[in-house]
PDB file of N, CA and C in Angstrom:
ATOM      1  N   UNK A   1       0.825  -1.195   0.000  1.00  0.00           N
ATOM      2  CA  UNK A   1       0.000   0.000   0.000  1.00  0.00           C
ATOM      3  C   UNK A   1       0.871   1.261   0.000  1.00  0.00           C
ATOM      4  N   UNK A   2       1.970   1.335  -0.396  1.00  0.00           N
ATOM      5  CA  UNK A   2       2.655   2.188  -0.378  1.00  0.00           C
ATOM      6  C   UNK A   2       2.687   3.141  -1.532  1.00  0.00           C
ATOM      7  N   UNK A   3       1.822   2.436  -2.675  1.00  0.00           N
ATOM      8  CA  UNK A   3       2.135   3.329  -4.236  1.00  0.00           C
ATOM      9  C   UNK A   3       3.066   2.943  -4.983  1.00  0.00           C
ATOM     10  N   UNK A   4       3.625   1.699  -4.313  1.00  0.00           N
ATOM     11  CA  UNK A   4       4.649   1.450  -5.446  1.00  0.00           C
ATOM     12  C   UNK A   4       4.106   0.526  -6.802  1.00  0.00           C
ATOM     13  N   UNK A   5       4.332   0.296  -8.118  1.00  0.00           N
ATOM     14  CA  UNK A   5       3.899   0.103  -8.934  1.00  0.00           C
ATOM     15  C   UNK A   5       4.707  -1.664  -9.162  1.00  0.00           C
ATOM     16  N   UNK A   6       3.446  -2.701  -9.305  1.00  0.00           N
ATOM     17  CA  UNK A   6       4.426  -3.784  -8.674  1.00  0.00           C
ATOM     18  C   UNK A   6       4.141  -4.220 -10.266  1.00  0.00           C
ATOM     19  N   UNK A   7       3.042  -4.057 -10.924  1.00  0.00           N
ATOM     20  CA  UNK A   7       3.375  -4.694 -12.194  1.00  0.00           C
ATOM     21  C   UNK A   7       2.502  -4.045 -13.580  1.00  0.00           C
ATOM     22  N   UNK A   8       2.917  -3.865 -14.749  1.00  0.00           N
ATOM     23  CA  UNK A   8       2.111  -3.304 -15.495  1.00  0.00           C
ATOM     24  C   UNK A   8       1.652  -4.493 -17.037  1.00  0.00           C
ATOM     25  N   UNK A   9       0.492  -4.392 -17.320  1.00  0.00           N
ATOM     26  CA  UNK A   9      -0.026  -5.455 -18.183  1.00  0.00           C
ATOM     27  C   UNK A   9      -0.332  -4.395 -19.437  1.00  0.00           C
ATOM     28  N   UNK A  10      -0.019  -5.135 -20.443  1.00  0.00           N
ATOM     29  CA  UNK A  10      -0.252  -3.750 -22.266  1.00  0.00           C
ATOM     30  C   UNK A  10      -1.165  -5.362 -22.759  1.00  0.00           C
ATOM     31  N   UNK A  11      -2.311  -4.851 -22.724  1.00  0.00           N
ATOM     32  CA  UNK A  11      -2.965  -6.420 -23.741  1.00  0.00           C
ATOM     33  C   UNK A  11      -3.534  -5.821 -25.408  1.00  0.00           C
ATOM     34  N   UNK A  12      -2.885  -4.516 -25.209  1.00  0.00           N
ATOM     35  CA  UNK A  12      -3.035  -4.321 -26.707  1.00  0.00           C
ATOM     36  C   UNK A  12      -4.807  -3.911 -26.991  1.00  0.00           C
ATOM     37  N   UNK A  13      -5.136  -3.992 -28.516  1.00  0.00           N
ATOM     38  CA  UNK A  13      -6.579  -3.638 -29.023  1.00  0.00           C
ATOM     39  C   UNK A  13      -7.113  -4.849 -28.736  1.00  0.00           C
ATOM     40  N   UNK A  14      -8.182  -5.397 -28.284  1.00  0.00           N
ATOM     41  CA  UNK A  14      -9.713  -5.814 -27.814  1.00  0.00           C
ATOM     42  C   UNK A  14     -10.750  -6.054 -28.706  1.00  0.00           C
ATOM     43  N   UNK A  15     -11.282  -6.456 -29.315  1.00  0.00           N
ATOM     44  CA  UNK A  15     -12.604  -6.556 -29.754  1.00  0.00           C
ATOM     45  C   UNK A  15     -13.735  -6.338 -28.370  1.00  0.00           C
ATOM     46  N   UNK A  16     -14.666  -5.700 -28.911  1.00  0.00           N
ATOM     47  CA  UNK A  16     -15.454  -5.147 -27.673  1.00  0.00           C
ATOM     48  C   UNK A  16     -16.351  -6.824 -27.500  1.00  0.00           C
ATOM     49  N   UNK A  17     -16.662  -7.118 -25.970  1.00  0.00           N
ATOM     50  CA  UNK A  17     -17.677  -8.414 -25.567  1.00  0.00           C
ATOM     51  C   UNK A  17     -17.028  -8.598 -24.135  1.00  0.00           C
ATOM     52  N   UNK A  18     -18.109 -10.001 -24.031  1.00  0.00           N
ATOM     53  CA  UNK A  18     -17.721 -10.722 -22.728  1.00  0.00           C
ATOM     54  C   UNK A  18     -16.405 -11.232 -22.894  1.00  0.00           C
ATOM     55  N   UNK A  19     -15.265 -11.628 -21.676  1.00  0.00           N
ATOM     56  CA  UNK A  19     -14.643 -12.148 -22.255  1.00  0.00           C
ATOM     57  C   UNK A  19     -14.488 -12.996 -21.113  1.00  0.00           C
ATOM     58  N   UNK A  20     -14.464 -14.891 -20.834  1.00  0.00           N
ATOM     59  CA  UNK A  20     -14.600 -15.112 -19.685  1.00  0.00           C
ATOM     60  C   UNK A  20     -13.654 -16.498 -19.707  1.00  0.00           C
ATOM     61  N   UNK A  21     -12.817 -16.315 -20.698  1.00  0.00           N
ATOM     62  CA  UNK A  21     -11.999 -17.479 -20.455  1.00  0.00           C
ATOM     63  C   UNK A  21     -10.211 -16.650 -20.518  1.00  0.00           C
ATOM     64  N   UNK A  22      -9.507 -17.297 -19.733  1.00  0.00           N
ATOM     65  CA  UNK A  22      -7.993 -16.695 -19.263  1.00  0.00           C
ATOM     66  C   UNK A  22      -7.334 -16.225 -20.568  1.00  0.00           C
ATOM     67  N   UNK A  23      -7.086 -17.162 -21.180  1.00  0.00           N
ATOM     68  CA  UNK A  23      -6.692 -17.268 -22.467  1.00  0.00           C
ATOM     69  C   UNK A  23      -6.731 -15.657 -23.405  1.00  0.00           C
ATOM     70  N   UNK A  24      -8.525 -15.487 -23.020  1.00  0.00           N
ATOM     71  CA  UNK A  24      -8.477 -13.991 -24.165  1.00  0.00           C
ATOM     72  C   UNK A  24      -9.342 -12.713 -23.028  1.00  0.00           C
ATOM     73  N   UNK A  25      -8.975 -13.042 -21.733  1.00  0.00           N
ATOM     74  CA  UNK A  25      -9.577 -11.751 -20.579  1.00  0.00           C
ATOM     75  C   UNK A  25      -8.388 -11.064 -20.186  1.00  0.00           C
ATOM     76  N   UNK A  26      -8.409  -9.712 -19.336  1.00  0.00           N
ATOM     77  CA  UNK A  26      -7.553  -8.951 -18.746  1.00  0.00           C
ATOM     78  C   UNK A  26      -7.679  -9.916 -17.473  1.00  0.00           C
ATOM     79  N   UNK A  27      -5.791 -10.699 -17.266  1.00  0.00           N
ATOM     80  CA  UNK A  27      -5.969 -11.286 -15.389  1.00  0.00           C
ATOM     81  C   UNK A  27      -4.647 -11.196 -15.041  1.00  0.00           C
ATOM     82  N   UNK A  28      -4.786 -11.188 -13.902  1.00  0.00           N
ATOM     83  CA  UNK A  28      -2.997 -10.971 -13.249  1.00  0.00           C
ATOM     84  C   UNK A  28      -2.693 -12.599 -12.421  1.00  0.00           C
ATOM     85  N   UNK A  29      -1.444 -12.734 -12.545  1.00  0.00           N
ATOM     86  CA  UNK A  29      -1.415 -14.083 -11.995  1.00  0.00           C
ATOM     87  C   UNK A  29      -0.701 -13.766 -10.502  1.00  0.00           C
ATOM     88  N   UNK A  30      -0.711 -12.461 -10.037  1.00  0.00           N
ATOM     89  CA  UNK A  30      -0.359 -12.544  -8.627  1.00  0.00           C
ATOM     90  C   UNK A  30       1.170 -12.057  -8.694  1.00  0.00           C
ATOM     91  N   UNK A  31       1.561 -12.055  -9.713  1.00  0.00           N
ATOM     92  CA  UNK A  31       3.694 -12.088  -9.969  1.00  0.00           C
ATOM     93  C   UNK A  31       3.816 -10.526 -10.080  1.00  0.00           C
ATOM     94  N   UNK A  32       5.070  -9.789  -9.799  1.00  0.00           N
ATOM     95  CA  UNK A  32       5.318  -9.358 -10.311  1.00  0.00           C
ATOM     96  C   UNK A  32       5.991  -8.805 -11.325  1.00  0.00           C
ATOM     97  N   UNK A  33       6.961  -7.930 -11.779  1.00  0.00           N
ATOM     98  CA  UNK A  33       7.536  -7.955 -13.327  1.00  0.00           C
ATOM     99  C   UNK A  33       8.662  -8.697 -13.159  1.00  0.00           C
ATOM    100  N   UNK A  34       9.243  -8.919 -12.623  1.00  0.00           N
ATOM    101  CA  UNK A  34      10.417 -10.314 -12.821  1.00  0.00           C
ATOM    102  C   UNK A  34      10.257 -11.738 -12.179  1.00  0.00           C
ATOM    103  N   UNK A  35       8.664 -12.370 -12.314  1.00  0.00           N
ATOM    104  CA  UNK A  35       7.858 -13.249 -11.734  1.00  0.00           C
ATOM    105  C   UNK A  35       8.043 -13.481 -10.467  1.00  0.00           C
ATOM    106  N   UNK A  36       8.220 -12.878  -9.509  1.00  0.00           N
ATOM    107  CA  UNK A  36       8.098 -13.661  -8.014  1.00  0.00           C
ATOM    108  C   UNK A  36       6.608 -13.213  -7.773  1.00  0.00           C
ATOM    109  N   UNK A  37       5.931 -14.007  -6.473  1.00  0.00           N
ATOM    110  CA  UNK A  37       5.264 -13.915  -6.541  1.00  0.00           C
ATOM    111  C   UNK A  37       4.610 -12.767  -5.181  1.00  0.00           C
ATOM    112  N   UNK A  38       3.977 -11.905  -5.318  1.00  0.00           N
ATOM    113  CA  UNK A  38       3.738 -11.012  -4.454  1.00  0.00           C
ATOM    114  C   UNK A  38       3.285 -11.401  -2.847  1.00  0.00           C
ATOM    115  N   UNK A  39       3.282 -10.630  -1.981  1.00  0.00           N
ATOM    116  CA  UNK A  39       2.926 -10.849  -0.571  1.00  0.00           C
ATOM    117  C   UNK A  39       1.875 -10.769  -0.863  1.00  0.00           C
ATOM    118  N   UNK A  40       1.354 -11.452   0.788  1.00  0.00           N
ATOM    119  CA  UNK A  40      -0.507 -11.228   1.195  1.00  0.00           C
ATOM    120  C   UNK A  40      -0.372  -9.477   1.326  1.00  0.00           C
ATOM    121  N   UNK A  41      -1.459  -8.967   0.599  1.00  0.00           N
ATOM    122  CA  UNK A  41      -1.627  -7.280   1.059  1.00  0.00           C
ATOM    123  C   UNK A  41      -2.973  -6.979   0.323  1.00  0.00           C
ATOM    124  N   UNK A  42      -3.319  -6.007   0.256  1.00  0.00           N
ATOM    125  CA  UNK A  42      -4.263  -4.958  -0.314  1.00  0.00           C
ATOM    126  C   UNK A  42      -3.498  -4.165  -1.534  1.00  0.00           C
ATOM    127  N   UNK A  43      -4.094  -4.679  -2.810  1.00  0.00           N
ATOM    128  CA  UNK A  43      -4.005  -4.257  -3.831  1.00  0.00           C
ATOM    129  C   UNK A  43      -4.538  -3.164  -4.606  1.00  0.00           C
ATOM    130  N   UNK A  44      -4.369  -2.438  -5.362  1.00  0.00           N
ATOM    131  CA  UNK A  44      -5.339  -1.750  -6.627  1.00  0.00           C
ATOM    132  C   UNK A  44      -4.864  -2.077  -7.987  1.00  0.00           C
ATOM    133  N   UNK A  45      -5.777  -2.366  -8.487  1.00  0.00           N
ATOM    134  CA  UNK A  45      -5.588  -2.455  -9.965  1.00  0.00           C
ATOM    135  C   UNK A  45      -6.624  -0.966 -10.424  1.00  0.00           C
ATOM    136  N   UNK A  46      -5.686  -0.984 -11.761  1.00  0.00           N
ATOM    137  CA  UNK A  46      -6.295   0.460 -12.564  1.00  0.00           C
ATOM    138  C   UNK A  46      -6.668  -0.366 -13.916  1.00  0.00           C
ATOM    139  N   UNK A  47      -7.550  -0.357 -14.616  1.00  0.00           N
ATOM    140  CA  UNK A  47      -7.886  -0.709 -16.501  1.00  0.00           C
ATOM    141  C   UNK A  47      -8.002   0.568 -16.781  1.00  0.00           C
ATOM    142  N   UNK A  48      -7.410   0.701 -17.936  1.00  0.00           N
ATOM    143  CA  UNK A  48      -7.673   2.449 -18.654  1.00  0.00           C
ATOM    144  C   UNK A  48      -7.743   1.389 -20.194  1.00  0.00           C
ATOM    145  N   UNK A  49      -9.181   2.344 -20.853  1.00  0.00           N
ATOM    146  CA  UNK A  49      -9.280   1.712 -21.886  1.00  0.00           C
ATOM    147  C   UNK A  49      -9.605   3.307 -22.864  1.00  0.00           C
ATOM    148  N   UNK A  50      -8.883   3.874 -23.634  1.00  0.00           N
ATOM    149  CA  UNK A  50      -9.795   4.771 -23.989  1.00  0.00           C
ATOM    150  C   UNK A  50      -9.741   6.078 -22.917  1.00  0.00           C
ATOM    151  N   UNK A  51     -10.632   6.578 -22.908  1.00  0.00           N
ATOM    152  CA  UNK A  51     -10.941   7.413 -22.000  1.00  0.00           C
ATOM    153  C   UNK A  51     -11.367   6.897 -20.628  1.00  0.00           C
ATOM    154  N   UNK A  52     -11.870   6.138 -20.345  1.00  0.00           N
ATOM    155  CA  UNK A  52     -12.202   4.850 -19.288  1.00  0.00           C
ATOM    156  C   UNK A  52     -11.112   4.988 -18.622  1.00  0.00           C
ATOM    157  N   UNK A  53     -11.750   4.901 -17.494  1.00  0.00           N
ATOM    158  CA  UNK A  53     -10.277   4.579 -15.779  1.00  0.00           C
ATOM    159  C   UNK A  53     -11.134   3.921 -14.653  1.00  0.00           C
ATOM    160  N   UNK A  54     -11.175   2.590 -14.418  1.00  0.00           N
ATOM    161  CA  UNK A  54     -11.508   2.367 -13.279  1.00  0.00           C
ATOM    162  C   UNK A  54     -10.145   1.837 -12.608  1.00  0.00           C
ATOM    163  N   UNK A  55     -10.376   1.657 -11.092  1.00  0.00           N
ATOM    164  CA  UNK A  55      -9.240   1.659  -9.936  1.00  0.00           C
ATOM    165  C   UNK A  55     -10.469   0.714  -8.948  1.00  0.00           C
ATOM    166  N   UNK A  56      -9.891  -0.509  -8.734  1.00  0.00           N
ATOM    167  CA  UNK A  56     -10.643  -1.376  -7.439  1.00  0.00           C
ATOM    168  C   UNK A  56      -9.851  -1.918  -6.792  1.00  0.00           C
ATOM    169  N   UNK A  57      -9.843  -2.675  -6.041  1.00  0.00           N
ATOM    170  CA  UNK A  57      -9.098  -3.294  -4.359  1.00  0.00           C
ATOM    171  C   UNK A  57      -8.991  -4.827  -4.586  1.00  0.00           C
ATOM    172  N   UNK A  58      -7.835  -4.562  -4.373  1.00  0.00           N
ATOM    173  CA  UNK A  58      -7.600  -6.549  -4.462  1.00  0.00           C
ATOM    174  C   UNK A  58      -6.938  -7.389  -3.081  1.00  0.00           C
ATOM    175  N   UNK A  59      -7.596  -7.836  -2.641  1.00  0.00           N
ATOM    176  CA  UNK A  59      -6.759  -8.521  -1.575  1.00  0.00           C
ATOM    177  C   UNK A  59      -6.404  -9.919  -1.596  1.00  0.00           C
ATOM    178  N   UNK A  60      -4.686  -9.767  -1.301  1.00  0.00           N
ATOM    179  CA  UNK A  60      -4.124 -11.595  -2.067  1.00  0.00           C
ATOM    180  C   UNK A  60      -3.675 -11.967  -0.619  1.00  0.00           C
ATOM    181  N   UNK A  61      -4.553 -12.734  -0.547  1.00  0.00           N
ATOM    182  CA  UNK A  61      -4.018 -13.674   1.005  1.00  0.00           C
ATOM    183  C   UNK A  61      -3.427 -15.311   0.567  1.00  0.00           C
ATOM    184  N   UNK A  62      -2.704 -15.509   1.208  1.00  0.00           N
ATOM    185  CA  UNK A  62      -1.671 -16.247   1.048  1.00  0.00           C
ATOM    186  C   UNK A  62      -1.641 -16.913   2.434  1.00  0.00           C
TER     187      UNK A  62
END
């Protein structure tokens, strides 16, 4: 919770829909950018798509 920036995802252009399998959705596997795998804490993730910005709370317990 400090603001530090533990990992960033580019998935590129989208076709607009549901998307509900891993393979073709936005998901984080918990790692960060040189794969280890993160502590239990309180997260935020940001999606910016466009003009679009949402920011929600993730908590990874371990």
């Amino acid at each position: 919770m400090d603001g530090s920036l533990v990992r960033t995802l580019l998935l590129g252009q989208k076709r607009v829909g549901m998307y509900h399998s891993r393979s073709r959705d936005a998901h984080w596997d918990g790692k960060n950018e040189v794969g280890e795998p993160v502590a239990s804490d309180l997260y935020f993730s940001t999606l910016t798509a466009g003009n679009f910005t949402a920011t929600r709370k993730m908590l990874i317990r371990k």
